[in-house]
N, C-alpha and C. Protein backbone atom coordinates (compact mmCIF):
# COMPACT_ATOMS: atom_id res chain seq x y z
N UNK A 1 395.98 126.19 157.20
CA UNK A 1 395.80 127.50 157.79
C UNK A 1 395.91 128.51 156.66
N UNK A 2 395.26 129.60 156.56
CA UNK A 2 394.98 130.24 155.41
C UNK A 2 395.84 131.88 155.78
N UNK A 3 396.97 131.23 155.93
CA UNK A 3 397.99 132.54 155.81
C UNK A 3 398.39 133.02 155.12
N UNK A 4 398.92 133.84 155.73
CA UNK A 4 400.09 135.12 155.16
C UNK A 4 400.91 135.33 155.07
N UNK A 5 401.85 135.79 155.34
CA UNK A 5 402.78 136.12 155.25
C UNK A 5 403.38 137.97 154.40
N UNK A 6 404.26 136.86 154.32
CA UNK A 6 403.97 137.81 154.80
C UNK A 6 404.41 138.56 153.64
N UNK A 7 404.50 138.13 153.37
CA UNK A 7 404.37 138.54 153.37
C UNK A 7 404.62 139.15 153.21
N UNK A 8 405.45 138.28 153.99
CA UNK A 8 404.54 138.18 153.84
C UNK A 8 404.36 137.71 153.90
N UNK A 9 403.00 137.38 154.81
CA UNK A 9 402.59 136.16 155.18
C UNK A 9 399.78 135.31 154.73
N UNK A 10 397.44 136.07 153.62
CA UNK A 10 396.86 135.67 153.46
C UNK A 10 395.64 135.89 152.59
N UNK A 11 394.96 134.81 152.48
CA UNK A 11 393.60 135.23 151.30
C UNK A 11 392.33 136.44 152.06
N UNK A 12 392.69 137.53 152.19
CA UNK A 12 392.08 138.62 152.59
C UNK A 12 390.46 138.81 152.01
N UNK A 13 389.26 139.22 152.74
CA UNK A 13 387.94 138.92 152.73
C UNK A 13 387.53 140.77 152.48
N UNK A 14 388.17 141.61 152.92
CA UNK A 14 387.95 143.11 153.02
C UNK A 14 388.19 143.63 152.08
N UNK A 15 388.89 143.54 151.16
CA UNK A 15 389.11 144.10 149.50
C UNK A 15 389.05 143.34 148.44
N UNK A 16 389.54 143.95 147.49
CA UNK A 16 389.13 143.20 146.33
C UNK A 16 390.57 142.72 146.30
N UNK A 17 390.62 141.61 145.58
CA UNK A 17 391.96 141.12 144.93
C UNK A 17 392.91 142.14 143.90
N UNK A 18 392.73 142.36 143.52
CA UNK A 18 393.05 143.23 141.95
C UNK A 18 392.01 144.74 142.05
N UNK A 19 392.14 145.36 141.31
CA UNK A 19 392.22 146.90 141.33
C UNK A 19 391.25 146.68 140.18
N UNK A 20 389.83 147.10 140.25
CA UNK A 20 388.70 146.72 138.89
C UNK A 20 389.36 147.84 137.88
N UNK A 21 388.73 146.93 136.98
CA UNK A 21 389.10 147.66 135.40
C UNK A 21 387.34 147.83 134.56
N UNK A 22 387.73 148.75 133.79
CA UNK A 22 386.25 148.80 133.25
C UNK A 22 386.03 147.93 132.66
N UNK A 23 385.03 148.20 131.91
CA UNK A 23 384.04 146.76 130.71
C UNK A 23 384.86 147.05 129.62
N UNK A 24 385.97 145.88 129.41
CA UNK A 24 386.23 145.51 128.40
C UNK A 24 387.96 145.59 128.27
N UNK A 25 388.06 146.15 129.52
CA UNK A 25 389.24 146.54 129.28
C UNK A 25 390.14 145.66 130.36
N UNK A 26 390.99 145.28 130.00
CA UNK A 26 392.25 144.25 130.96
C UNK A 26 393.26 144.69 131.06
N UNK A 27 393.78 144.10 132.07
CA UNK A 27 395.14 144.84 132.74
C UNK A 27 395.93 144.44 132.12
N UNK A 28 397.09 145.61 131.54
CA UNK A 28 398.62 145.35 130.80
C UNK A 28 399.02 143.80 131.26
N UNK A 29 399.46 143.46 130.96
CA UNK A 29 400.52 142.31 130.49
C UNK A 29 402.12 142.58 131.55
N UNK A 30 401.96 142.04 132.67
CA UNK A 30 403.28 142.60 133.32
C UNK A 30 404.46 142.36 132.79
N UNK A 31 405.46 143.69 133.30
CA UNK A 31 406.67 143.67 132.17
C UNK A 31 407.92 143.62 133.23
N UNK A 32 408.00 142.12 133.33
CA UNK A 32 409.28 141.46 134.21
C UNK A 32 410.60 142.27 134.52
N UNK A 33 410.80 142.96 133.27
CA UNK A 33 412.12 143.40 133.51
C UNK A 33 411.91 145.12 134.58
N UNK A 34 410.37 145.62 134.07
CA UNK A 34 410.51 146.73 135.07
C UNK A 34 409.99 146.22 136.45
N UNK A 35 409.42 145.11 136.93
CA UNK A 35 409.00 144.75 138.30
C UNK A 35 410.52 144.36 138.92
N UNK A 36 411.38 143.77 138.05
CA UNK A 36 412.97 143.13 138.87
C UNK A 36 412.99 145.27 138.99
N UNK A 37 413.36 146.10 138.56
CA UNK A 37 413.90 147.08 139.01
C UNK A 37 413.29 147.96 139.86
N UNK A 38 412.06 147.98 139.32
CA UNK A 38 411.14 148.44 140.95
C UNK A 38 411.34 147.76 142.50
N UNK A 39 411.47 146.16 142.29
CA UNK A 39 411.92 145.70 143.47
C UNK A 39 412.73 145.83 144.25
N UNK A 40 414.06 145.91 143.21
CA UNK A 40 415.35 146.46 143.72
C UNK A 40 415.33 147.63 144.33
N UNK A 41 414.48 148.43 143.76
CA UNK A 41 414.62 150.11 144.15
C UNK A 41 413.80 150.00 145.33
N UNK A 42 412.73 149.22 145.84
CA UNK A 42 411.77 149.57 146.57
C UNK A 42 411.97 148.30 147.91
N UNK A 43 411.99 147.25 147.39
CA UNK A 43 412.17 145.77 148.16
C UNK A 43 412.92 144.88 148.73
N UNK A 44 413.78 144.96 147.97
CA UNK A 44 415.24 144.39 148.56
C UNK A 44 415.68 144.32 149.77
N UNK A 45 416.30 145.58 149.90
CA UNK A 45 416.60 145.83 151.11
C UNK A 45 416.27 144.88 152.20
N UNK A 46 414.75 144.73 152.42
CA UNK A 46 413.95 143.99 153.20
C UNK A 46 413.68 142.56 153.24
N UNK A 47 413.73 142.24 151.88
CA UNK A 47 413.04 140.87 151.29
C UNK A 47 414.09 140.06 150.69
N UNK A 48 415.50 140.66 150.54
CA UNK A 48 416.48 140.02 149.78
C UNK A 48 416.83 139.84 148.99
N UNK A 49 417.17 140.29 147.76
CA UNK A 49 417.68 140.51 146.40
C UNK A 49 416.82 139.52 145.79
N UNK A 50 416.67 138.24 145.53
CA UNK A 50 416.07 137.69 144.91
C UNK A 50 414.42 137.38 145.50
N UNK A 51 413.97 137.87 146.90
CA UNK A 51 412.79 137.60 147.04
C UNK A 51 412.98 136.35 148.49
N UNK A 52 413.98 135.85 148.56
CA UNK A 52 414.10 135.06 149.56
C UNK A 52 414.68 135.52 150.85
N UNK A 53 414.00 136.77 151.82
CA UNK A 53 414.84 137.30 153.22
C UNK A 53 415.20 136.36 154.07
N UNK A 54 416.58 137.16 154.30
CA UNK A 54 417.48 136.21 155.19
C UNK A 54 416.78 136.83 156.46
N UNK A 55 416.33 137.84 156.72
CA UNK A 55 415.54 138.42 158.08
C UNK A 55 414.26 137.65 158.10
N UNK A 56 414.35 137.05 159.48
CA UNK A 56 413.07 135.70 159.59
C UNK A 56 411.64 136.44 160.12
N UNK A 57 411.94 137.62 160.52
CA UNK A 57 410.43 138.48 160.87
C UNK A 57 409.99 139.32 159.07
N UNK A 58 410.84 138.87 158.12
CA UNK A 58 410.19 139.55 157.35
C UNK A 58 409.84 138.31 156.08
N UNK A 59 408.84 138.49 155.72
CA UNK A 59 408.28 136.87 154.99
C UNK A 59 409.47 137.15 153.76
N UNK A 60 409.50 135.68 153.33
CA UNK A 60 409.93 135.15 152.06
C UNK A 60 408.91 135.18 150.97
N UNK A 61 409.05 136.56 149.50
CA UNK A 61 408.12 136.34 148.65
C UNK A 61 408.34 135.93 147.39
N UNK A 62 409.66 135.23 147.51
CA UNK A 62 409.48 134.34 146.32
C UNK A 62 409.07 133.54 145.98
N UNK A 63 408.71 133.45 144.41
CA UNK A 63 407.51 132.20 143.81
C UNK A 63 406.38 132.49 144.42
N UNK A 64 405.76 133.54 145.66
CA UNK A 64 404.40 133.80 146.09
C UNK A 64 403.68 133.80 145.15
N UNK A 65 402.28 133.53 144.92
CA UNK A 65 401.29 133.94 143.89
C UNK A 65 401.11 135.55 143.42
N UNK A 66 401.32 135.72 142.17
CA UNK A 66 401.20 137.38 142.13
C UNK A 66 400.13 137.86 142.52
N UNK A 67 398.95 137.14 142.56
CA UNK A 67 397.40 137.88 142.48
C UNK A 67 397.03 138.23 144.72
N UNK A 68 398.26 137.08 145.01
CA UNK A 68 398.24 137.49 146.50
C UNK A 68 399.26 138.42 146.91
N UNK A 69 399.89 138.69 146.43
CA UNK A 69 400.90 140.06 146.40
C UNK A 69 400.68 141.25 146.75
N UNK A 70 399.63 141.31 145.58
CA UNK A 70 399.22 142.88 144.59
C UNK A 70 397.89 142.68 146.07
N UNK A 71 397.27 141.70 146.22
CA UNK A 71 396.06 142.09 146.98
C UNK A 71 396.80 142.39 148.71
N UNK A 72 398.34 142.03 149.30
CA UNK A 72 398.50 142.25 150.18
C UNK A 72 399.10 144.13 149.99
N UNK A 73 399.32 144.15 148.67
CA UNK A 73 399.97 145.62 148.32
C UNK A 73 398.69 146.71 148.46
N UNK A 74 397.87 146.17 148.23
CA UNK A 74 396.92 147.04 147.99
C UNK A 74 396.15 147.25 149.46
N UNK A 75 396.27 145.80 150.78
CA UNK A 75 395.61 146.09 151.71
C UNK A 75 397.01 147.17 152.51
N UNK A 76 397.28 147.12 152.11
CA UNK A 76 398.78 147.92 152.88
C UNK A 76 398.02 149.07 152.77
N UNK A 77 398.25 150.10 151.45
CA UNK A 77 397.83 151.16 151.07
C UNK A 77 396.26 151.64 151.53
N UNK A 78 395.56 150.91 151.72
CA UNK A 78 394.45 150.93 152.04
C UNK A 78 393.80 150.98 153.34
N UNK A 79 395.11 150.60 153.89
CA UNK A 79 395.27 150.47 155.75
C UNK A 79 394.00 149.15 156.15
N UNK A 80 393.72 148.35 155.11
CA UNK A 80 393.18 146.82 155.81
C UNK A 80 393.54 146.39 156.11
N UNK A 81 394.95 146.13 155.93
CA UNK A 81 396.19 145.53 156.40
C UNK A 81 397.49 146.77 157.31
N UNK A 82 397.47 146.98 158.79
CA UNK A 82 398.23 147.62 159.27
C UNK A 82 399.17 147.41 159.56
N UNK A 83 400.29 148.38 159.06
CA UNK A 83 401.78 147.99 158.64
C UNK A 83 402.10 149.43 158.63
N UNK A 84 402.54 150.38 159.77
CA UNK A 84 403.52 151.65 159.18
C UNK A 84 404.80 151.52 158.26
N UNK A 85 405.23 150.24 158.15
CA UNK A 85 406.27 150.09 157.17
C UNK A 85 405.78 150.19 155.83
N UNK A 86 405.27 149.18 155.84
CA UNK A 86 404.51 148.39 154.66
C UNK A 86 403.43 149.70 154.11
N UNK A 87 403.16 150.27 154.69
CA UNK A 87 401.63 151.47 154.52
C UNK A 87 403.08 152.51 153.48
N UNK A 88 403.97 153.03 153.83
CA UNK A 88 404.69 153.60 153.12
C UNK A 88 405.24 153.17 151.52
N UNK A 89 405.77 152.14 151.76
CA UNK A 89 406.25 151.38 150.81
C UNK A 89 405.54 151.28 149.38
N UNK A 90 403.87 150.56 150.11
CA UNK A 90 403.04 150.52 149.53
C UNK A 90 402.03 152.19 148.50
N UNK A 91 402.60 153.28 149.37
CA UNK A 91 402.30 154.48 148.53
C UNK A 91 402.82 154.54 147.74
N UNK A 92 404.13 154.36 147.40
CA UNK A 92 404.82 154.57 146.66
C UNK A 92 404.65 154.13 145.43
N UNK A 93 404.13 152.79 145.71
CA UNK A 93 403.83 151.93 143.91
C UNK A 93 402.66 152.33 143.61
N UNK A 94 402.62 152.68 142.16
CA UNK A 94 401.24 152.50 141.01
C UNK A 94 401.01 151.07 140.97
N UNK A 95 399.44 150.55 140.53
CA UNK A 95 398.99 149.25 140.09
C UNK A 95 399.85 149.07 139.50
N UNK A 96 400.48 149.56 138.10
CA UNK A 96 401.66 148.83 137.32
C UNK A 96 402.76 148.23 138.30
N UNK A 97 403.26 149.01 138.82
CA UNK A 97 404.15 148.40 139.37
C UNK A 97 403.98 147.15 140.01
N UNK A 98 402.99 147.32 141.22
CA UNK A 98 402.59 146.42 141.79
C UNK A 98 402.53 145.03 141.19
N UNK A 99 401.34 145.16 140.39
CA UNK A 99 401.33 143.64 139.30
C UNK A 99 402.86 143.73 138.55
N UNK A 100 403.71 144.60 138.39
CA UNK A 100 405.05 144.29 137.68
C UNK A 100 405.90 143.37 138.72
N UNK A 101 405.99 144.18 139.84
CA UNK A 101 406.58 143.15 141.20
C UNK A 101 406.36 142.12 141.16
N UNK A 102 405.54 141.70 141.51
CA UNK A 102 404.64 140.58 141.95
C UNK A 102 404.48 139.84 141.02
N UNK A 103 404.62 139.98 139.90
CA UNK A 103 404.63 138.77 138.36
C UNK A 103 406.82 138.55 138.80
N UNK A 104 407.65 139.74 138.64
CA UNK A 104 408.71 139.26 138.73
C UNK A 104 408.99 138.10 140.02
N UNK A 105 408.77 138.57 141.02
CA UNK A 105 408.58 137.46 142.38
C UNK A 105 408.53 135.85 142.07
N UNK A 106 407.24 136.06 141.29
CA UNK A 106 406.24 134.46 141.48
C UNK A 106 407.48 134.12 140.59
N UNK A 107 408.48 134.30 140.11
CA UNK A 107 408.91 133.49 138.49
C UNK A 107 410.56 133.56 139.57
N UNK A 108 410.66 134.21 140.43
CA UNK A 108 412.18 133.52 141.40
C UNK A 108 412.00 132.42 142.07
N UNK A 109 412.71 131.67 141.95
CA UNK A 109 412.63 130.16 142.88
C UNK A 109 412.72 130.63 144.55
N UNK A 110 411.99 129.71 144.77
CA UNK A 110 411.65 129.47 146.75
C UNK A 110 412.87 129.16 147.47
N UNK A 111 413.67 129.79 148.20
CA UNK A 111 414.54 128.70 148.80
C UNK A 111 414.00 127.98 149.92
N UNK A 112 414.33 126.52 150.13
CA UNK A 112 413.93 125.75 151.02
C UNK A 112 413.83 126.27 152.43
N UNK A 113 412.83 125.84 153.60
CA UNK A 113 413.17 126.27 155.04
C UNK A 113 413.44 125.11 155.86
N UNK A 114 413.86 125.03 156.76
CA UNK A 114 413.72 124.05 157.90
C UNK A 114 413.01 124.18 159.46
N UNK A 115 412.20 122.56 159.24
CA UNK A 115 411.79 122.66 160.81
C UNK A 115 413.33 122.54 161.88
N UNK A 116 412.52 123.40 163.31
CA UNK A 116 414.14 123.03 164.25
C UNK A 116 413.71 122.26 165.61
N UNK A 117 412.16 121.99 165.66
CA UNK A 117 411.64 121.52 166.70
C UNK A 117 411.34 120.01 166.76
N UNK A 118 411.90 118.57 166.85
CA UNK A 118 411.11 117.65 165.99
C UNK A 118 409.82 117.29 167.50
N UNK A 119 409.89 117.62 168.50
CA UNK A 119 408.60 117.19 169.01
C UNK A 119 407.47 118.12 168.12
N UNK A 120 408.09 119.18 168.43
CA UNK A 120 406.70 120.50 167.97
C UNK A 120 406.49 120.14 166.78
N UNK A 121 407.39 120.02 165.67
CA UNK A 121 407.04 119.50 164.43
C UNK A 121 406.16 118.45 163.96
N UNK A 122 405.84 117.43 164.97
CA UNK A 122 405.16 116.19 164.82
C UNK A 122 403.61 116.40 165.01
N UNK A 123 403.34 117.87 166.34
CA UNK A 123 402.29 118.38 166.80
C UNK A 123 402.01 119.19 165.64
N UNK A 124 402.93 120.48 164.84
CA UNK A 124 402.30 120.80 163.73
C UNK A 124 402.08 120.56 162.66
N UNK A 125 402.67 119.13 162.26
CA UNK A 125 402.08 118.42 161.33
C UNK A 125 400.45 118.05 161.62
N UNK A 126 400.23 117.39 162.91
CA UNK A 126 398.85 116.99 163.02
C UNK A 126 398.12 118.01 162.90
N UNK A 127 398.33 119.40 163.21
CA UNK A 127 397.18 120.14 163.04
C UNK A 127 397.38 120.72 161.67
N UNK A 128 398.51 120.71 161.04
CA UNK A 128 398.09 121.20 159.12
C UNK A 128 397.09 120.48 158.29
N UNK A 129 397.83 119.02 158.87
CA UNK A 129 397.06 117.99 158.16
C UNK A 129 395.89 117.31 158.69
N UNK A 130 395.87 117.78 160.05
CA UNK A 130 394.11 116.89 160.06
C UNK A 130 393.37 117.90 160.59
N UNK A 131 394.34 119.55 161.65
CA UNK A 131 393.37 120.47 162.39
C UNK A 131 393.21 119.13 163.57
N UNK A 132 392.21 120.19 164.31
CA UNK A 132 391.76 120.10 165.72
C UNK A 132 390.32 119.58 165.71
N UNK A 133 389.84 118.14 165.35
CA UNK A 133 388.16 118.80 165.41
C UNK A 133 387.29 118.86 166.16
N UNK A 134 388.11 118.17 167.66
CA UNK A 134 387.22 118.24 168.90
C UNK A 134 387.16 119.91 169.16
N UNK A 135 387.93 120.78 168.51
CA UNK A 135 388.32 122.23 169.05
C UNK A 135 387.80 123.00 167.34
N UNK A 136 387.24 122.40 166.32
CA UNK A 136 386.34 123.15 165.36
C UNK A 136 387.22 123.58 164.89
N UNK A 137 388.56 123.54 164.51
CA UNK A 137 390.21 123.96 163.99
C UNK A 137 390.07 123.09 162.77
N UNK A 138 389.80 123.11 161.30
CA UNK A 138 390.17 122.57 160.00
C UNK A 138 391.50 122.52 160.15
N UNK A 139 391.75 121.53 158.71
CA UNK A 139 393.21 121.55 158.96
C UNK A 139 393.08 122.47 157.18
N UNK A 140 394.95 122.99 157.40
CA UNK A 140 395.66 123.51 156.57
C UNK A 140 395.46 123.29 154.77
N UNK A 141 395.25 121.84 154.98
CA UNK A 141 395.72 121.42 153.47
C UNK A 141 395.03 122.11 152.55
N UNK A 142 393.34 122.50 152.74
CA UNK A 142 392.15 122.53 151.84
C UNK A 142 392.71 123.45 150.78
N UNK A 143 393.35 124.19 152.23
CA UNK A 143 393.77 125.92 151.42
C UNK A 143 395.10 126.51 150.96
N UNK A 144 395.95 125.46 151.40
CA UNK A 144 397.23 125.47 151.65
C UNK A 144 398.33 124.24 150.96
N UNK A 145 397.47 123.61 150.86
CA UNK A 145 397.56 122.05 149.61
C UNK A 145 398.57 121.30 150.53
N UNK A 146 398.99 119.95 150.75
CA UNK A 146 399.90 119.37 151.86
C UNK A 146 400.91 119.50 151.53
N UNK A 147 401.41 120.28 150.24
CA UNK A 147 402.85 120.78 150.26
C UNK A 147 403.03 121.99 150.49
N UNK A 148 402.23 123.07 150.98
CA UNK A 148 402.37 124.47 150.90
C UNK A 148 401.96 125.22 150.04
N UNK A 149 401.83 124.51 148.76
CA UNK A 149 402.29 125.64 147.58
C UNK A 149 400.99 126.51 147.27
N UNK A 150 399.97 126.26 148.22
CA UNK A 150 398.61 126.92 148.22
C UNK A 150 397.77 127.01 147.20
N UNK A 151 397.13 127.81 146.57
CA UNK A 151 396.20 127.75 145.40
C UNK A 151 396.34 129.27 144.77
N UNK A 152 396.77 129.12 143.58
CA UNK A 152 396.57 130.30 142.72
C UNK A 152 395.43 131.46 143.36
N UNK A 153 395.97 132.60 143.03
CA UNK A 153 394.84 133.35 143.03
C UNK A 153 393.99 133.04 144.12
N UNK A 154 393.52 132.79 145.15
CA UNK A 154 393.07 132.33 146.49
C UNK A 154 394.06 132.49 147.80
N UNK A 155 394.66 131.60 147.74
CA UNK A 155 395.61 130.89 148.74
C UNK A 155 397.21 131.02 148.69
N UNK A 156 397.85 131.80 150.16
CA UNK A 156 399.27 131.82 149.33
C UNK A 156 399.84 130.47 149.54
N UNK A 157 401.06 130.41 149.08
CA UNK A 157 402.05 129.49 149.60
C UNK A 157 402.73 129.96 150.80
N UNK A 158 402.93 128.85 151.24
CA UNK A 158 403.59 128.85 152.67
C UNK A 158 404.60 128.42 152.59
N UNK A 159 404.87 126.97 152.01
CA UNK A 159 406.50 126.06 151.91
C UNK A 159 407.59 127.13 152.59
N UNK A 160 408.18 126.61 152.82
CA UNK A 160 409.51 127.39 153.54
C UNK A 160 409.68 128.62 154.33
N UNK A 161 408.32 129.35 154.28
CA UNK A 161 408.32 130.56 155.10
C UNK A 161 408.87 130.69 156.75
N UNK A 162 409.92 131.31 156.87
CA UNK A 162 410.22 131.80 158.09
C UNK A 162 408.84 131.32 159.38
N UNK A 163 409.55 130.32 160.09
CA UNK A 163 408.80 130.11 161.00
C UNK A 163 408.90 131.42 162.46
N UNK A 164 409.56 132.57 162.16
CA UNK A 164 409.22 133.68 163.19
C UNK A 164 408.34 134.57 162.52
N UNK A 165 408.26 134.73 161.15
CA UNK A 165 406.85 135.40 160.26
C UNK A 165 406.14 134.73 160.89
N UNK A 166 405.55 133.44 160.43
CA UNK A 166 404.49 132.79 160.35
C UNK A 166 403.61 133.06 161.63
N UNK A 167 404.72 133.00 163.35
CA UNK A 167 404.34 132.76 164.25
C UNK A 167 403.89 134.14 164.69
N UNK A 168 403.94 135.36 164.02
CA UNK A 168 404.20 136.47 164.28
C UNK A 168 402.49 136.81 163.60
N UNK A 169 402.77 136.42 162.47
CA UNK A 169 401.47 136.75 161.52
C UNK A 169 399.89 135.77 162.22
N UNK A 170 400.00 134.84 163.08
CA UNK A 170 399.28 134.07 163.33
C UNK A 170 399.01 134.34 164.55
N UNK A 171 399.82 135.46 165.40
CA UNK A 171 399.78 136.04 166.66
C UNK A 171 398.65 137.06 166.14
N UNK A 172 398.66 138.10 165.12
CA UNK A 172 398.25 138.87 164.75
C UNK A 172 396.91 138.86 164.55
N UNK A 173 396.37 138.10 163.84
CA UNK A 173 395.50 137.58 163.72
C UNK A 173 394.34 136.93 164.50
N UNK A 174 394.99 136.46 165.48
CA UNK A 174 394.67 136.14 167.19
C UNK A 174 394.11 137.36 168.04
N UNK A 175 394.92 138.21 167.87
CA UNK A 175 394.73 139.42 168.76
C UNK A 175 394.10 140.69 168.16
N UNK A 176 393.53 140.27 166.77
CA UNK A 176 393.35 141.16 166.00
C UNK A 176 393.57 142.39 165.28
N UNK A 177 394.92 142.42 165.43
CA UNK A 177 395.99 143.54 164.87
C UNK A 177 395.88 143.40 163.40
N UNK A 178 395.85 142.09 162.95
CA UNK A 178 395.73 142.08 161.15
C UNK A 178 394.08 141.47 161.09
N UNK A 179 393.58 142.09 160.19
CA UNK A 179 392.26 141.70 160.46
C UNK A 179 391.49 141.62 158.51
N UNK A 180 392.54 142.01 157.84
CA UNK A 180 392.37 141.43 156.23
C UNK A 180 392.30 139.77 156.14
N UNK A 181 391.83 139.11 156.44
CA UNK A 181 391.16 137.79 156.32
C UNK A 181 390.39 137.22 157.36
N UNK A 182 388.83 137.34 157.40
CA UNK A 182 387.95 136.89 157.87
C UNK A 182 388.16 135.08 158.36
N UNK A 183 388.45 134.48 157.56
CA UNK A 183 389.03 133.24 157.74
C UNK A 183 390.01 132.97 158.62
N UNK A 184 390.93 133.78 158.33
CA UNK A 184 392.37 133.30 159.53
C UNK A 184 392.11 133.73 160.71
N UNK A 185 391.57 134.58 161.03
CA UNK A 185 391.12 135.43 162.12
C UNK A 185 390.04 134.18 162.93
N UNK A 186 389.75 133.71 162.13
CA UNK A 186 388.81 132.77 162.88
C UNK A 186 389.71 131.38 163.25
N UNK A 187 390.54 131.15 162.60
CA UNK A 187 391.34 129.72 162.49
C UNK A 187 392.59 130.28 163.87
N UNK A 188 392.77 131.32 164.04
CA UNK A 188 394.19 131.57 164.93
C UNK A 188 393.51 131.98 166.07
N UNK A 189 392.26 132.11 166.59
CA UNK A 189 391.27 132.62 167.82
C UNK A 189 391.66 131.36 168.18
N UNK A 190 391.58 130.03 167.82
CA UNK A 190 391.46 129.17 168.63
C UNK A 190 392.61 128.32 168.74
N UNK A 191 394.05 128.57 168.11
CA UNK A 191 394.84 127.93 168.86
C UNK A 191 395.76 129.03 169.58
N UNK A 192 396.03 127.48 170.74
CA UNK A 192 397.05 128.23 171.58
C UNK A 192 398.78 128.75 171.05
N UNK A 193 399.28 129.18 172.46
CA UNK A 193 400.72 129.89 171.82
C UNK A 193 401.70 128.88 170.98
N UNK A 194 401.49 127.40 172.10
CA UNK A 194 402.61 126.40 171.66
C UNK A 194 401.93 125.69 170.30
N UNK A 195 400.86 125.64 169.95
CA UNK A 195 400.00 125.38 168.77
C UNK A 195 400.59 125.88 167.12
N UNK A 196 400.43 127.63 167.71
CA UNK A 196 400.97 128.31 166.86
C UNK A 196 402.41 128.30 166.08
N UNK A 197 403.32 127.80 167.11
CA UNK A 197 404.50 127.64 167.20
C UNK A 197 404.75 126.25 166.72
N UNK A 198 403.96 124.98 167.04
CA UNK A 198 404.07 123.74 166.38
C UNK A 198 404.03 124.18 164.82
N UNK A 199 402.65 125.01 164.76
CA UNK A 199 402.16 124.64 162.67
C UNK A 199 403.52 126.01 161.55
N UNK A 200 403.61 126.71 162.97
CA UNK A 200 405.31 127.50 161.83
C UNK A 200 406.02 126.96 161.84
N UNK A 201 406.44 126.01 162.58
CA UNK A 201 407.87 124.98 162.43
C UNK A 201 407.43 124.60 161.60
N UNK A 202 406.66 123.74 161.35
CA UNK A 202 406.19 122.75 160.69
C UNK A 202 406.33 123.34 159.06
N UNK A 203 405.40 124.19 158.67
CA UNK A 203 405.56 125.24 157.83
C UNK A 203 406.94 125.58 156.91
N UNK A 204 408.21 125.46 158.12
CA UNK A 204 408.80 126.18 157.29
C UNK A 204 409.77 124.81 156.77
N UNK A 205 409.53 123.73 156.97
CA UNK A 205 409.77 122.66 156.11
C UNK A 205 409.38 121.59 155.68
N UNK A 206 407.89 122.60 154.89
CA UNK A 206 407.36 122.14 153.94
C UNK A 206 408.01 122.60 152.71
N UNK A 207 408.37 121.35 151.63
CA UNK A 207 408.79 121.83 150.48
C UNK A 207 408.41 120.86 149.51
């Protein structure tokens, strides 16, 4: 499943990834030590000192991919991604920052999650790993790799994410409240509630 999170909780189709730069010219070199203090000043609170929130409606972004970060920072600001929280937050940072965050993040370790369902867990294993195909539902792995850890620059990681994000972000998507990924939007139309709820258990202990 080609989520989000949040998020955080996905590979978004409506913007660009990154913020273009002219011909010839490349983006600074992020500088770790000012993204740890921007975070603190700006993130914490929410996300948990090191990137791992103990609050299960708000995603876990540690070790996330930076390049999916900066592109969920940027759909914030941009209102592709609707979030009155997140829409604020997100004014606040310059591109520097942003890519400063989001390079400090990816380099904090993940803490582990746990499934708590083992029937549901067995159901969202089958649909990460094989999908639905009498119901046209792919499964998870392509994009999401069978450990979570997703694909650079594409695809986030999922491993351990809060299974009340996940189920929250995949509601969203369903009903079309988040509508920055053309893909998920199509993958969460077609499962049901207890579906949804199998592949976040499942989700959040992957490690």
């Amino acid at each position: 499943m080609k989520l989000l999170a949040s998020l955080l909780t996905a590979a978004a189709l409506a913007a660009p990834a990154l913020p273009a730069f002219a011909a010839g010219e490349t983006p600074a070199k992020p500088d770790l030590v000012k993204g740890q203090a921007s975070y603190e000043a700006v993130c914490a609170a929410c996300h948990g000192a090191d990137g791992n929130s103990s609050i299960v409606v708000n995603p876990k972004l540690a070790q996330q991919h930076p390049e999916y970060l900066v592109k969920q920072l940027h759909d914030f600001k941009a209102d592709h991604r609707v979030d009155p929280v997140m829409k604020g937050f997100s004014m606040m940072l310059s591109d520097e920052e942003m890519n400063n965050i989001s390079a400090w993040l990816a380099k904090q370790p993940a803490k582990t999650g746990y499934a708590t369902d083992k029937e549901l867990v067995q159901l969202g294993e089958r649909i990460y790993r094989g999908g639905i195909a009498e119901r046209n539902i792919a499964s998870c792995v392509g994009c999401h790799s069978p450990n979570g850890a997703g694909i650079p620059a594409q695809y986030p990681r999922l491993s351990g994410q809060h299974a009340d994000y996940t189920v929250k972000q995949l509601n969203a998507f369903r009903d079309g409240s988040r509508k920055n990924s053309n893909q998920m939007v199509d993958v969460a139309a077609k499962l049901n509630d207890r579906e949804i709820k199998a592949v976040a258990d499942y989700i959040a202990g992957l490690r």
